[in-house]
N, C-alpha and C. Protein backbone atom coordinates (compact mmCIF):
# COMPACT_ATOMS: atom_id res chain seq x y z
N UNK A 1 -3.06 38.16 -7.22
CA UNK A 1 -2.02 38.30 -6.24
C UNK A 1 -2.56 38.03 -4.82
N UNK A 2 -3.91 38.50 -4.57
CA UNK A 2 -4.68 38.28 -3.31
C UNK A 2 -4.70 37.31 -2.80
N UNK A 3 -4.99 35.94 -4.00
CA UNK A 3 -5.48 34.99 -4.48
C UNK A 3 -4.29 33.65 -3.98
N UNK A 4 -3.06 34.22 -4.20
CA UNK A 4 -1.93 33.78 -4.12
C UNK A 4 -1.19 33.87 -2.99
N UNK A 5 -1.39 35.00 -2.23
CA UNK A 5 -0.98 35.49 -0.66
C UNK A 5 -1.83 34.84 0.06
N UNK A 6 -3.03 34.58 0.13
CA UNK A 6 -3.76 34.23 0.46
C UNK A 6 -3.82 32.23 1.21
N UNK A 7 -3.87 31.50 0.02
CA UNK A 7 -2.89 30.48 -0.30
C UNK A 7 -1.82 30.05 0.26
N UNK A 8 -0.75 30.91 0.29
CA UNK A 8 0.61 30.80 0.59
C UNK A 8 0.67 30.75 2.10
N UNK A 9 -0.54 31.70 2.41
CA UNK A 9 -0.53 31.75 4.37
C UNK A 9 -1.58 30.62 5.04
N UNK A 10 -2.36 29.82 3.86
CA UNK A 10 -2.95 28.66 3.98
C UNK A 10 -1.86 27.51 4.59
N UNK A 11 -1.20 27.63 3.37
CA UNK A 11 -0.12 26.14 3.70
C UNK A 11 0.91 26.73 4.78
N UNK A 12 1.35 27.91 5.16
CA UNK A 12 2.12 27.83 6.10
C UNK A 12 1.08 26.76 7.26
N UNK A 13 -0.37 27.40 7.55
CA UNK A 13 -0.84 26.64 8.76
C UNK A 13 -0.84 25.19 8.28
N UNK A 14 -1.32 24.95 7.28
CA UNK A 14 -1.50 23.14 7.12
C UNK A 14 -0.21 22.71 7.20
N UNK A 15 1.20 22.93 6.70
CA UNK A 15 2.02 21.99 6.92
C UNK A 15 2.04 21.29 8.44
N UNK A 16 2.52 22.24 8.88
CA UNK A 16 3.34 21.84 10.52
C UNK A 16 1.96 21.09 10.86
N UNK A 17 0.28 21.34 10.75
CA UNK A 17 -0.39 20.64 11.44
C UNK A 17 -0.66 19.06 10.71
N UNK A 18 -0.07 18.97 9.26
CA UNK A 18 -0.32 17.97 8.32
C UNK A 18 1.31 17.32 9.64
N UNK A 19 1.70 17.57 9.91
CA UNK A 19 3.38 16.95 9.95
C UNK A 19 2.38 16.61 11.42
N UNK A 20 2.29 17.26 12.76
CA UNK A 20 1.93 16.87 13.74
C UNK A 20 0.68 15.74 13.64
N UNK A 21 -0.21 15.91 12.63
CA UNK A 21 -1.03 14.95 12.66
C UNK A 21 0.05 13.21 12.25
N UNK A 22 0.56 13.87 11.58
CA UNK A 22 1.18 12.25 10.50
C UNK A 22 2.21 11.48 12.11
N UNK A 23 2.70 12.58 12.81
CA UNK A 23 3.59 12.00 13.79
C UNK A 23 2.71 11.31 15.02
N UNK A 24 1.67 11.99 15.26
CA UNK A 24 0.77 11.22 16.15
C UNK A 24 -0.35 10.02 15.73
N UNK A 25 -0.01 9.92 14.25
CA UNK A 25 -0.57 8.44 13.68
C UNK A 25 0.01 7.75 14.01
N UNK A 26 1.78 7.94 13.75
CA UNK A 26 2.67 7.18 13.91
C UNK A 26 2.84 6.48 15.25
N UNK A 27 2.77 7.35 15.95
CA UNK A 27 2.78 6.62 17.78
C UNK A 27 1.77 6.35 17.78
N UNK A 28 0.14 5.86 17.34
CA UNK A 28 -0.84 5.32 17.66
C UNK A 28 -0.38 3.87 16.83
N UNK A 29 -0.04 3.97 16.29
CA UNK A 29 0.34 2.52 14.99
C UNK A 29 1.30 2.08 15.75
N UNK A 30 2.37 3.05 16.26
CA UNK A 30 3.78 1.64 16.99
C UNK A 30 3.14 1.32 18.34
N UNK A 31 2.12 2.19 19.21
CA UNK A 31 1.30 1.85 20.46
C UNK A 31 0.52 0.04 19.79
N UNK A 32 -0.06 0.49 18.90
CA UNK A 32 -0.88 -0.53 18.60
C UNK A 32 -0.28 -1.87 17.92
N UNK A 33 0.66 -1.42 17.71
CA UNK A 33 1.51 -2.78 17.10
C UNK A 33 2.31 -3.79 18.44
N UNK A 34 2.40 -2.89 19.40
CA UNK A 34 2.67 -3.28 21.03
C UNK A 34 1.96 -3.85 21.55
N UNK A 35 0.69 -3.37 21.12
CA UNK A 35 -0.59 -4.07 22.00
C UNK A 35 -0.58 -5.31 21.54
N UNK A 36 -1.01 -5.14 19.82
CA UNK A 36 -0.71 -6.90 19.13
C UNK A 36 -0.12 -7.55 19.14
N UNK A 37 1.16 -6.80 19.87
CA UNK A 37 2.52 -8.15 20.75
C UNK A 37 1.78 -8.59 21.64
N UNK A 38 0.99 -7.74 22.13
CA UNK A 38 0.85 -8.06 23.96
C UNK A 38 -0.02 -9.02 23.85
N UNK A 39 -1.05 -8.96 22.63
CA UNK A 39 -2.49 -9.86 22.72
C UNK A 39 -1.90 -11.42 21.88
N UNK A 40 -1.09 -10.97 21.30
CA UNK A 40 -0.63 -12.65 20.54
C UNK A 40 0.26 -13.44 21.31
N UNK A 41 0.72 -12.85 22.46
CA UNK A 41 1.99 -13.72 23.55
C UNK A 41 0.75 -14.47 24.00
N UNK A 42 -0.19 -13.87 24.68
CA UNK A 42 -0.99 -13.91 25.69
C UNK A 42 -1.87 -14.92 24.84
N UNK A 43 -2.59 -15.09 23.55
CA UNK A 43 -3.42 -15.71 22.70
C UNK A 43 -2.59 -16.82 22.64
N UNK A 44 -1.61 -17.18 22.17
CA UNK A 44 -0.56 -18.03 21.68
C UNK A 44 -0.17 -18.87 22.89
N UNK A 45 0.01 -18.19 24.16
CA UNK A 45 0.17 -19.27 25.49
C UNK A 45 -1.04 -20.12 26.06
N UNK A 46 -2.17 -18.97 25.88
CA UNK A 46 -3.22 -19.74 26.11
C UNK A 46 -3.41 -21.16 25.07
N UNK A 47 -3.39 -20.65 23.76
CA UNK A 47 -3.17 -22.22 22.51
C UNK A 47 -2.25 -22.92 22.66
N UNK A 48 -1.19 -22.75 23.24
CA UNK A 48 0.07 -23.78 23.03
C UNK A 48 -0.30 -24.49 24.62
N UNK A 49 -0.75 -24.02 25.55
CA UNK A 49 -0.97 -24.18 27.03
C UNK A 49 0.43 -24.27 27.30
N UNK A 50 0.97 -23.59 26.72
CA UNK A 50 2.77 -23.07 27.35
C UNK A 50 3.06 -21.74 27.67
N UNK A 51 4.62 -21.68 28.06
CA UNK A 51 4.89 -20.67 28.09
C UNK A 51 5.20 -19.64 26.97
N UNK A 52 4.72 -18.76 26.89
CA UNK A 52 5.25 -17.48 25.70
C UNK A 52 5.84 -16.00 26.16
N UNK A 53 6.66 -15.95 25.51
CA UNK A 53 7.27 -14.84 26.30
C UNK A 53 7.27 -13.48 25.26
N UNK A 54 7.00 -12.32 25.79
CA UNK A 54 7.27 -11.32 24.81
C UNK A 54 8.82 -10.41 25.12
N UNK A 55 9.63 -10.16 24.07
CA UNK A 55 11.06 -9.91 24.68
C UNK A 55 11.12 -8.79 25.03
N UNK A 56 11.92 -8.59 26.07
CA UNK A 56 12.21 -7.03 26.55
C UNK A 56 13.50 -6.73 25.58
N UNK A 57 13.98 -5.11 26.27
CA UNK A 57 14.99 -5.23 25.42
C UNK A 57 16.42 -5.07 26.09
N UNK A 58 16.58 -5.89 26.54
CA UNK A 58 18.07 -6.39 26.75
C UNK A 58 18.27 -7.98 27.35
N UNK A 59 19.03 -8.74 27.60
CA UNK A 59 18.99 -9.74 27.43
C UNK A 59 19.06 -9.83 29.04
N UNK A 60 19.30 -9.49 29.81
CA UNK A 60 19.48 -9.61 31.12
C UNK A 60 17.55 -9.75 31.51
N UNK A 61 16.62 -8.94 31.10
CA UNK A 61 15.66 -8.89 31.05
C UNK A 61 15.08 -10.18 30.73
N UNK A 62 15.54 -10.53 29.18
CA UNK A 62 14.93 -11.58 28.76
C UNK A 62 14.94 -12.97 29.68
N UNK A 63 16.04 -13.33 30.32
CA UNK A 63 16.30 -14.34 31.69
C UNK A 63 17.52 -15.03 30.62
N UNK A 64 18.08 -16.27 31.16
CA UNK A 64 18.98 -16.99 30.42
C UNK A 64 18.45 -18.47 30.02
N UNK A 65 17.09 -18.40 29.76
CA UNK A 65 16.63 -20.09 29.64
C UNK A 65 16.34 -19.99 28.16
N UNK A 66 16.17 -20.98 27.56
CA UNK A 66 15.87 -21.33 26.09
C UNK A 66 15.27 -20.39 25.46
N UNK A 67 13.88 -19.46 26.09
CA UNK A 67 12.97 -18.96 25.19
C UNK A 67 13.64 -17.36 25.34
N UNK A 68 14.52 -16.92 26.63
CA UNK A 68 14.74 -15.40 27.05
C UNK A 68 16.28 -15.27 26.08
N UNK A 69 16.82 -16.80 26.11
CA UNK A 69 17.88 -16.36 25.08
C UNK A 69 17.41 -16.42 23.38
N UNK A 70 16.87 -16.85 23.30
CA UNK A 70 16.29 -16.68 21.68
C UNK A 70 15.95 -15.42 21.44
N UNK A 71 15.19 -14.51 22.56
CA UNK A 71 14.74 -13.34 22.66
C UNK A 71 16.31 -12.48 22.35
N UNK A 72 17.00 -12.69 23.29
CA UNK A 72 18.39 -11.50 22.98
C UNK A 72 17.80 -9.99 23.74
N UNK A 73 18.00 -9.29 22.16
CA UNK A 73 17.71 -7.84 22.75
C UNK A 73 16.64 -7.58 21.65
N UNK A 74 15.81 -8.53 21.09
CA UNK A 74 14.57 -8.38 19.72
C UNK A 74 13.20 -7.43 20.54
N UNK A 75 13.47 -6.42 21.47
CA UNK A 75 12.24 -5.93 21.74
C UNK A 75 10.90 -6.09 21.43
N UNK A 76 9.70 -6.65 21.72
CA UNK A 76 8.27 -6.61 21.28
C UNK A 76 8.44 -8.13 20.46
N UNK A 77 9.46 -8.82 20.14
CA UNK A 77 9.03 -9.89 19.80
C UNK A 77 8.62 -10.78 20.34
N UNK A 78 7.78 -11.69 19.81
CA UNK A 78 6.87 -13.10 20.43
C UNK A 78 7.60 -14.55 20.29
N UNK A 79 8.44 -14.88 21.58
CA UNK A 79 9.11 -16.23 21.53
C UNK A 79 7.88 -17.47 22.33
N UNK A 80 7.91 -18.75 21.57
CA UNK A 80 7.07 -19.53 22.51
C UNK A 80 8.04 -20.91 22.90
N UNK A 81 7.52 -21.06 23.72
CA UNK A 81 8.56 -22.61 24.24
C UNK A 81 8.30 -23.86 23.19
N UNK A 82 9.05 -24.42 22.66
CA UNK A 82 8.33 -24.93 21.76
C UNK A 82 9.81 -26.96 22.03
N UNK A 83 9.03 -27.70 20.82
CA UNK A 83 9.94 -28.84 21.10
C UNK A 83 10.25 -29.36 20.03
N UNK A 84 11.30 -29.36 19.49
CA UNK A 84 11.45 -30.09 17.62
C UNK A 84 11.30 -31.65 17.74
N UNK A 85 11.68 -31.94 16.60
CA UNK A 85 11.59 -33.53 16.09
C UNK A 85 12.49 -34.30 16.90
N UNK A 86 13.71 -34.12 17.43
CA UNK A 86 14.27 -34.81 18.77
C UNK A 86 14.00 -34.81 20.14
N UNK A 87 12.73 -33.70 20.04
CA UNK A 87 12.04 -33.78 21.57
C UNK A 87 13.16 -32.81 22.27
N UNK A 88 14.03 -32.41 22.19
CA UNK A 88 14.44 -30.66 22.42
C UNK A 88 14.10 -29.91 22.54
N UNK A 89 14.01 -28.96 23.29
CA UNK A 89 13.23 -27.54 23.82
C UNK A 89 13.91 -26.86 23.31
N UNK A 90 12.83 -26.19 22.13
CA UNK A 90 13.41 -24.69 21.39
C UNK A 90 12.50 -23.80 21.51
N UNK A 91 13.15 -22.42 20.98
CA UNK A 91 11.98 -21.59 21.22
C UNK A 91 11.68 -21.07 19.42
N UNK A 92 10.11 -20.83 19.34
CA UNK A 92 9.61 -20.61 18.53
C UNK A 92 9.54 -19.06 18.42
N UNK A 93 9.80 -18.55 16.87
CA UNK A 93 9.56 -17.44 17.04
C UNK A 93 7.92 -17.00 16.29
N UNK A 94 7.11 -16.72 17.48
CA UNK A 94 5.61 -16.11 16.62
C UNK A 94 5.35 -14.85 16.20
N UNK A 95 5.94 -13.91 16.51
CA UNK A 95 5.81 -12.40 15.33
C UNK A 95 7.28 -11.91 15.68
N UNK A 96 7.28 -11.01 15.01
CA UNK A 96 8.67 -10.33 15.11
C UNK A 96 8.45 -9.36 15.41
N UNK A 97 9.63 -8.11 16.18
CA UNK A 97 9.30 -6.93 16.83
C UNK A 97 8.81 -6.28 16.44
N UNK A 98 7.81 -5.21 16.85
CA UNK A 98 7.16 -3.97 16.19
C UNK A 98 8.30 -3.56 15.17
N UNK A 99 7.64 -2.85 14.01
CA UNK A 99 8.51 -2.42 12.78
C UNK A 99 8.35 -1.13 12.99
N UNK A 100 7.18 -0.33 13.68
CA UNK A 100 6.98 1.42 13.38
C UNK A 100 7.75 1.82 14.31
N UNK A 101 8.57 1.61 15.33
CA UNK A 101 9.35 2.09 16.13
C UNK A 101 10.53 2.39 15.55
N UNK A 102 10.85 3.55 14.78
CA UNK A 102 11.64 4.03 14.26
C UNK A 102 11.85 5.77 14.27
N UNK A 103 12.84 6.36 14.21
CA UNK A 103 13.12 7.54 14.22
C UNK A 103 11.81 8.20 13.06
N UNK A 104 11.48 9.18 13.50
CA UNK A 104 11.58 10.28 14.83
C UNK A 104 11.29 9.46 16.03
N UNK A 105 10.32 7.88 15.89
CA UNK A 105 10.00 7.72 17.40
C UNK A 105 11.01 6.82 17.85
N UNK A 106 11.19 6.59 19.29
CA UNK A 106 12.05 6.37 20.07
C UNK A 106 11.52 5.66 21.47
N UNK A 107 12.25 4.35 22.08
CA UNK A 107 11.65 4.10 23.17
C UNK A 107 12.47 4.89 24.25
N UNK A 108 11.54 4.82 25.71
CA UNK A 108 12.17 5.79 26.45
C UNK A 108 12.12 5.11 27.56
N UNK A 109 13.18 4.58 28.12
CA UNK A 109 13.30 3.58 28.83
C UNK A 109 13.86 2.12 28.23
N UNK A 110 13.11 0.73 29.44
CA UNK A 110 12.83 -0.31 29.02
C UNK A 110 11.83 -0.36 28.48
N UNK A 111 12.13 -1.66 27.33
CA UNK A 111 11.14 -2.85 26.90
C UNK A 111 10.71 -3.47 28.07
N UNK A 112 9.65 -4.36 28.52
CA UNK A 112 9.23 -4.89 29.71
C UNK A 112 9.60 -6.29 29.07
N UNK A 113 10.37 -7.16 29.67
CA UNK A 113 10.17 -8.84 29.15
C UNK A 113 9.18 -9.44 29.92
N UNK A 114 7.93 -9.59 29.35
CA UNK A 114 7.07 -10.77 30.13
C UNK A 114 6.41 -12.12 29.14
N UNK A 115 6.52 -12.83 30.62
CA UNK A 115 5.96 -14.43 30.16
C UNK A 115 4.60 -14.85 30.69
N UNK A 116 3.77 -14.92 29.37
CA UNK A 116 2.72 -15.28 29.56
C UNK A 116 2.33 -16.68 30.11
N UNK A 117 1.75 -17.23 31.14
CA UNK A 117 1.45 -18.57 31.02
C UNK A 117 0.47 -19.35 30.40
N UNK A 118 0.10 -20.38 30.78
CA UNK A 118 -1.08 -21.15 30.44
C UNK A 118 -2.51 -20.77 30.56
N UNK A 119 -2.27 -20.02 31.22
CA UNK A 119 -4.06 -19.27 31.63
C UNK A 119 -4.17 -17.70 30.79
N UNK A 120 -2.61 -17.76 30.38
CA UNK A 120 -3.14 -15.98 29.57
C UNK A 120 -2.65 -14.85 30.80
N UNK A 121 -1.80 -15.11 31.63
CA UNK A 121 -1.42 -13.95 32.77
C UNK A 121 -0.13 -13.42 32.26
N UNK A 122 0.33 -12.79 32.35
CA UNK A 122 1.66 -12.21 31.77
C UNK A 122 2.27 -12.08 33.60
N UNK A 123 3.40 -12.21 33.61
CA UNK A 123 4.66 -11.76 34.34
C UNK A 123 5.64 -10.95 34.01
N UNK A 124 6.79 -10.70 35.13
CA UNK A 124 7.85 -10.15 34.79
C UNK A 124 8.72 -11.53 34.48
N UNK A 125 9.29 -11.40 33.12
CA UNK A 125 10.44 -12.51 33.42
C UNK A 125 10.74 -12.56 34.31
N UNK A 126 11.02 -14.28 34.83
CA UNK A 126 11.79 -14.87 35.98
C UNK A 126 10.96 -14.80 37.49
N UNK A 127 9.95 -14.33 37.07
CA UNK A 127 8.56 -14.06 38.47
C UNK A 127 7.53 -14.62 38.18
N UNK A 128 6.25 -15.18 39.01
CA UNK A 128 5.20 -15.64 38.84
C UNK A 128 3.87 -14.98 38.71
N UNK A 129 4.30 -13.50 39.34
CA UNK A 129 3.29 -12.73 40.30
C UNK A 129 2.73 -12.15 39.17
N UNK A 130 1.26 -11.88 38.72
CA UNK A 130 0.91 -10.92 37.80
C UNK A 130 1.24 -9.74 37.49
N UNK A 131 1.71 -9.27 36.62
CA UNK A 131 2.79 -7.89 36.20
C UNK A 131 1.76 -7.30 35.88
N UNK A 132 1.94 -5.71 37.19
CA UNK A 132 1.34 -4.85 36.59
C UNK A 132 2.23 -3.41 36.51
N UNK A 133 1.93 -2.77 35.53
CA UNK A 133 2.96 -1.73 35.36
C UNK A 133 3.48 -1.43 33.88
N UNK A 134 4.46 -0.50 33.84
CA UNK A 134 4.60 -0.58 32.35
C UNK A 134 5.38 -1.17 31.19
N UNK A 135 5.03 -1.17 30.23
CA UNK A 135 5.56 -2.29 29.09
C UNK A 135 6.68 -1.68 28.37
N UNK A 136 6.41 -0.13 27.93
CA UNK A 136 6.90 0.21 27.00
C UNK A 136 6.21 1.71 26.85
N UNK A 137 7.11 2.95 26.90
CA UNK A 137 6.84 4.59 26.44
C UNK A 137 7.89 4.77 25.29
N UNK A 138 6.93 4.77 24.26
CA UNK A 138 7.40 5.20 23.43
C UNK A 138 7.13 6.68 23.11
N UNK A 139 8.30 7.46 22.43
CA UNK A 139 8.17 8.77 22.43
C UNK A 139 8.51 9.61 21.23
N UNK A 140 8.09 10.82 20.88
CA UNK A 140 8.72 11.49 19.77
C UNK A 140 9.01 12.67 20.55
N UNK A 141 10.50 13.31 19.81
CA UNK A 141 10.63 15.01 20.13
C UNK A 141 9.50 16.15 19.35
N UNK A 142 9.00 15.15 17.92
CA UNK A 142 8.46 15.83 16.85
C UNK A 142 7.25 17.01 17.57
N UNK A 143 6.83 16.09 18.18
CA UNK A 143 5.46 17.19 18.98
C UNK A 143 5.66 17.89 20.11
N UNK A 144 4.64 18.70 20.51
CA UNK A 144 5.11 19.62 21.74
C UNK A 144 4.12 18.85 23.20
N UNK A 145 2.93 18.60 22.86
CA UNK A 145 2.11 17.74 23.79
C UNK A 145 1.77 16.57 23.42
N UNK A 146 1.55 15.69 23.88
CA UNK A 146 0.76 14.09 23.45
C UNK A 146 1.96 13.62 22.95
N UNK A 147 3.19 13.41 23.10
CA UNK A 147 4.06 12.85 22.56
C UNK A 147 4.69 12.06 22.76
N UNK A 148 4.20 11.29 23.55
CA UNK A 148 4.60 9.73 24.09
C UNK A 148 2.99 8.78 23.83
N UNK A 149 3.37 7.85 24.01
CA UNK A 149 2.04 6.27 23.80
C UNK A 149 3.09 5.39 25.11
N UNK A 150 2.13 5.34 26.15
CA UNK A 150 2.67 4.68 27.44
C UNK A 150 1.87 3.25 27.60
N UNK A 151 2.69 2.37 27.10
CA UNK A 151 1.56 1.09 27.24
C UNK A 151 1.94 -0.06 28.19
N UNK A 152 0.64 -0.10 28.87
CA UNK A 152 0.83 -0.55 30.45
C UNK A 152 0.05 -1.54 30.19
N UNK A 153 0.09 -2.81 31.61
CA UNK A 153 -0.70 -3.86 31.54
C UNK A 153 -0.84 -4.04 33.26
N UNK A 154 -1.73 -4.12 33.44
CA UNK A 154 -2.57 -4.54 34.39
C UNK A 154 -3.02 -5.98 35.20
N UNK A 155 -2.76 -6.29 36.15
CA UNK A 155 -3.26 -7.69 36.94
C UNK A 155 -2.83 -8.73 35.99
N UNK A 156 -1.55 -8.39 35.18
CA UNK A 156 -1.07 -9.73 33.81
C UNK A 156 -2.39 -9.62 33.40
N UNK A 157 -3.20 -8.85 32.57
CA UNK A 157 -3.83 -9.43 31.40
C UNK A 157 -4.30 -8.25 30.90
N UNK A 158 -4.61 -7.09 31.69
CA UNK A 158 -5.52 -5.88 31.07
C UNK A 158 -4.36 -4.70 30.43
N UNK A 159 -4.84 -4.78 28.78
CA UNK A 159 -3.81 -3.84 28.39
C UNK A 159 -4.09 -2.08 28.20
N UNK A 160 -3.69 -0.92 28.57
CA UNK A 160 -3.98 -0.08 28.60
C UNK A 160 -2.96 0.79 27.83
N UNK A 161 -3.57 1.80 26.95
CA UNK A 161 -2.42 2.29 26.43
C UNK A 161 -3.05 4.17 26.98
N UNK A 162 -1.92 5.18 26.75
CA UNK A 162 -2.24 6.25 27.39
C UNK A 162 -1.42 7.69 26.59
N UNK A 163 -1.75 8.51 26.20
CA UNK A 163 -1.03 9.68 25.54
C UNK A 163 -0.51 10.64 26.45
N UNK A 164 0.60 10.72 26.80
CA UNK A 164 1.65 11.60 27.38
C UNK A 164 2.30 12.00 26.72
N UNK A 165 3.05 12.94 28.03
CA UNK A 165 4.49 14.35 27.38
C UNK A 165 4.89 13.28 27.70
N UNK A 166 6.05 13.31 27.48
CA UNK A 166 7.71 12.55 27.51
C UNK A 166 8.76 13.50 27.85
C-alpha cells in the first residue's frame, strides 16, 4: 500500500512536468523550423542570384508583385522569383510553411514578409534597407514562464531566436 501511495504521488509530479517539457520542445521545433525558413530564403537567393521572399502573414505584407501574391497569407513559406518555358515571371514555391505551428501554439502578432536579395540580405517587403527586428513570436498559454520563441533577424542576415513570457 506504501508502495502504491508512494507511486501515485510520483506521477502526480511527472505528469504536468512530462506535459511542460513536451510543450517547450514544441516551441523549440516551430522556432527552428522558422529559422530553416529564414536560412533557405536567404540560401536559395543567394543560388538563384534572385529575389526570394519568405511570406508574411497577410497579403498586404506580402506586396502585390508576382512572388508577394503567390505568397497570399502562406506564413513562413519560401516563394522565389522564378521564369517558365515562355519566359514569364512566376514565382516558385521552395518549402512550404512551418507545419509545428499549431494549437496549443499560436502566433502572436505578425508574420514578418521579407525579401531576400542577391547577396543573402533580407528586407521588409517593398524596402531595400536591411531588416532588423522581429520575424515572428510564437507562443503557448500551456506554460507559465518561457512561453514564447521570439525570432528576430538582425542587419538582414543574423538570425536570433530568444525564450520569453508572452
Amino acid at each position: 500500500m506504501v508502495t502504491l501511495a508512494i507511486a501515485a504521488i510520483l506521477l502526480m509530479i511527472a505528469v504536468p512536468s512530462f506535459r511542460n517539457i513536451t510543450l517547450s520542445n514544441r516551441l523549440t521545433t516551430a522556432a527552428n523550423e522558422v529559422v530553416d525558413a529564414i536560412n533557405a530564403a536567404r540560401v536559395e537567393a543567394i543560388k538563384r542570384n534572385n529575389y526570394v521572399q519568405l511570406c508574411g502573414s497577410s497579403a498586404a505584407l506580402n506586396q502585390s508583385d508576382v512572388v508577394g501574391t503567390a505568397c497570399g497569407t502562406d506564413s513562413g513559406a519560401v516563394m522565389a522569383l522564378g521564369v517558365d518555358d515562355t519566359g514569364k515571371t512566376t514565382a516558385d514555391l521552395i518549402q512550404k510553411s512551418p507545419s509545428e505551428i499549431t494549437a496549443p501554439l499560436q502566433l502572436s502578432g505578425d508574420f514578418a514578409a521579407l525579401r531576400f536579395n542577391p547577396q543573402g540580405l533580407g528586407a521588409k517587403a517593398g524596402t531595400s534597407s536591411p531588416y532588423t527586428g522581429q520575424v515572428v513570436l510564437i507562443c503557448t498559454a500551456g506554460l507559465n514562464t518561457d512561453n514564447g520563441r521570439r525570432i528576430s533577424i538582425a542587419a538582414g542576415s543574423i538570425v536570433q531566436v530568444q525564450s520569453v513570457n508572452c
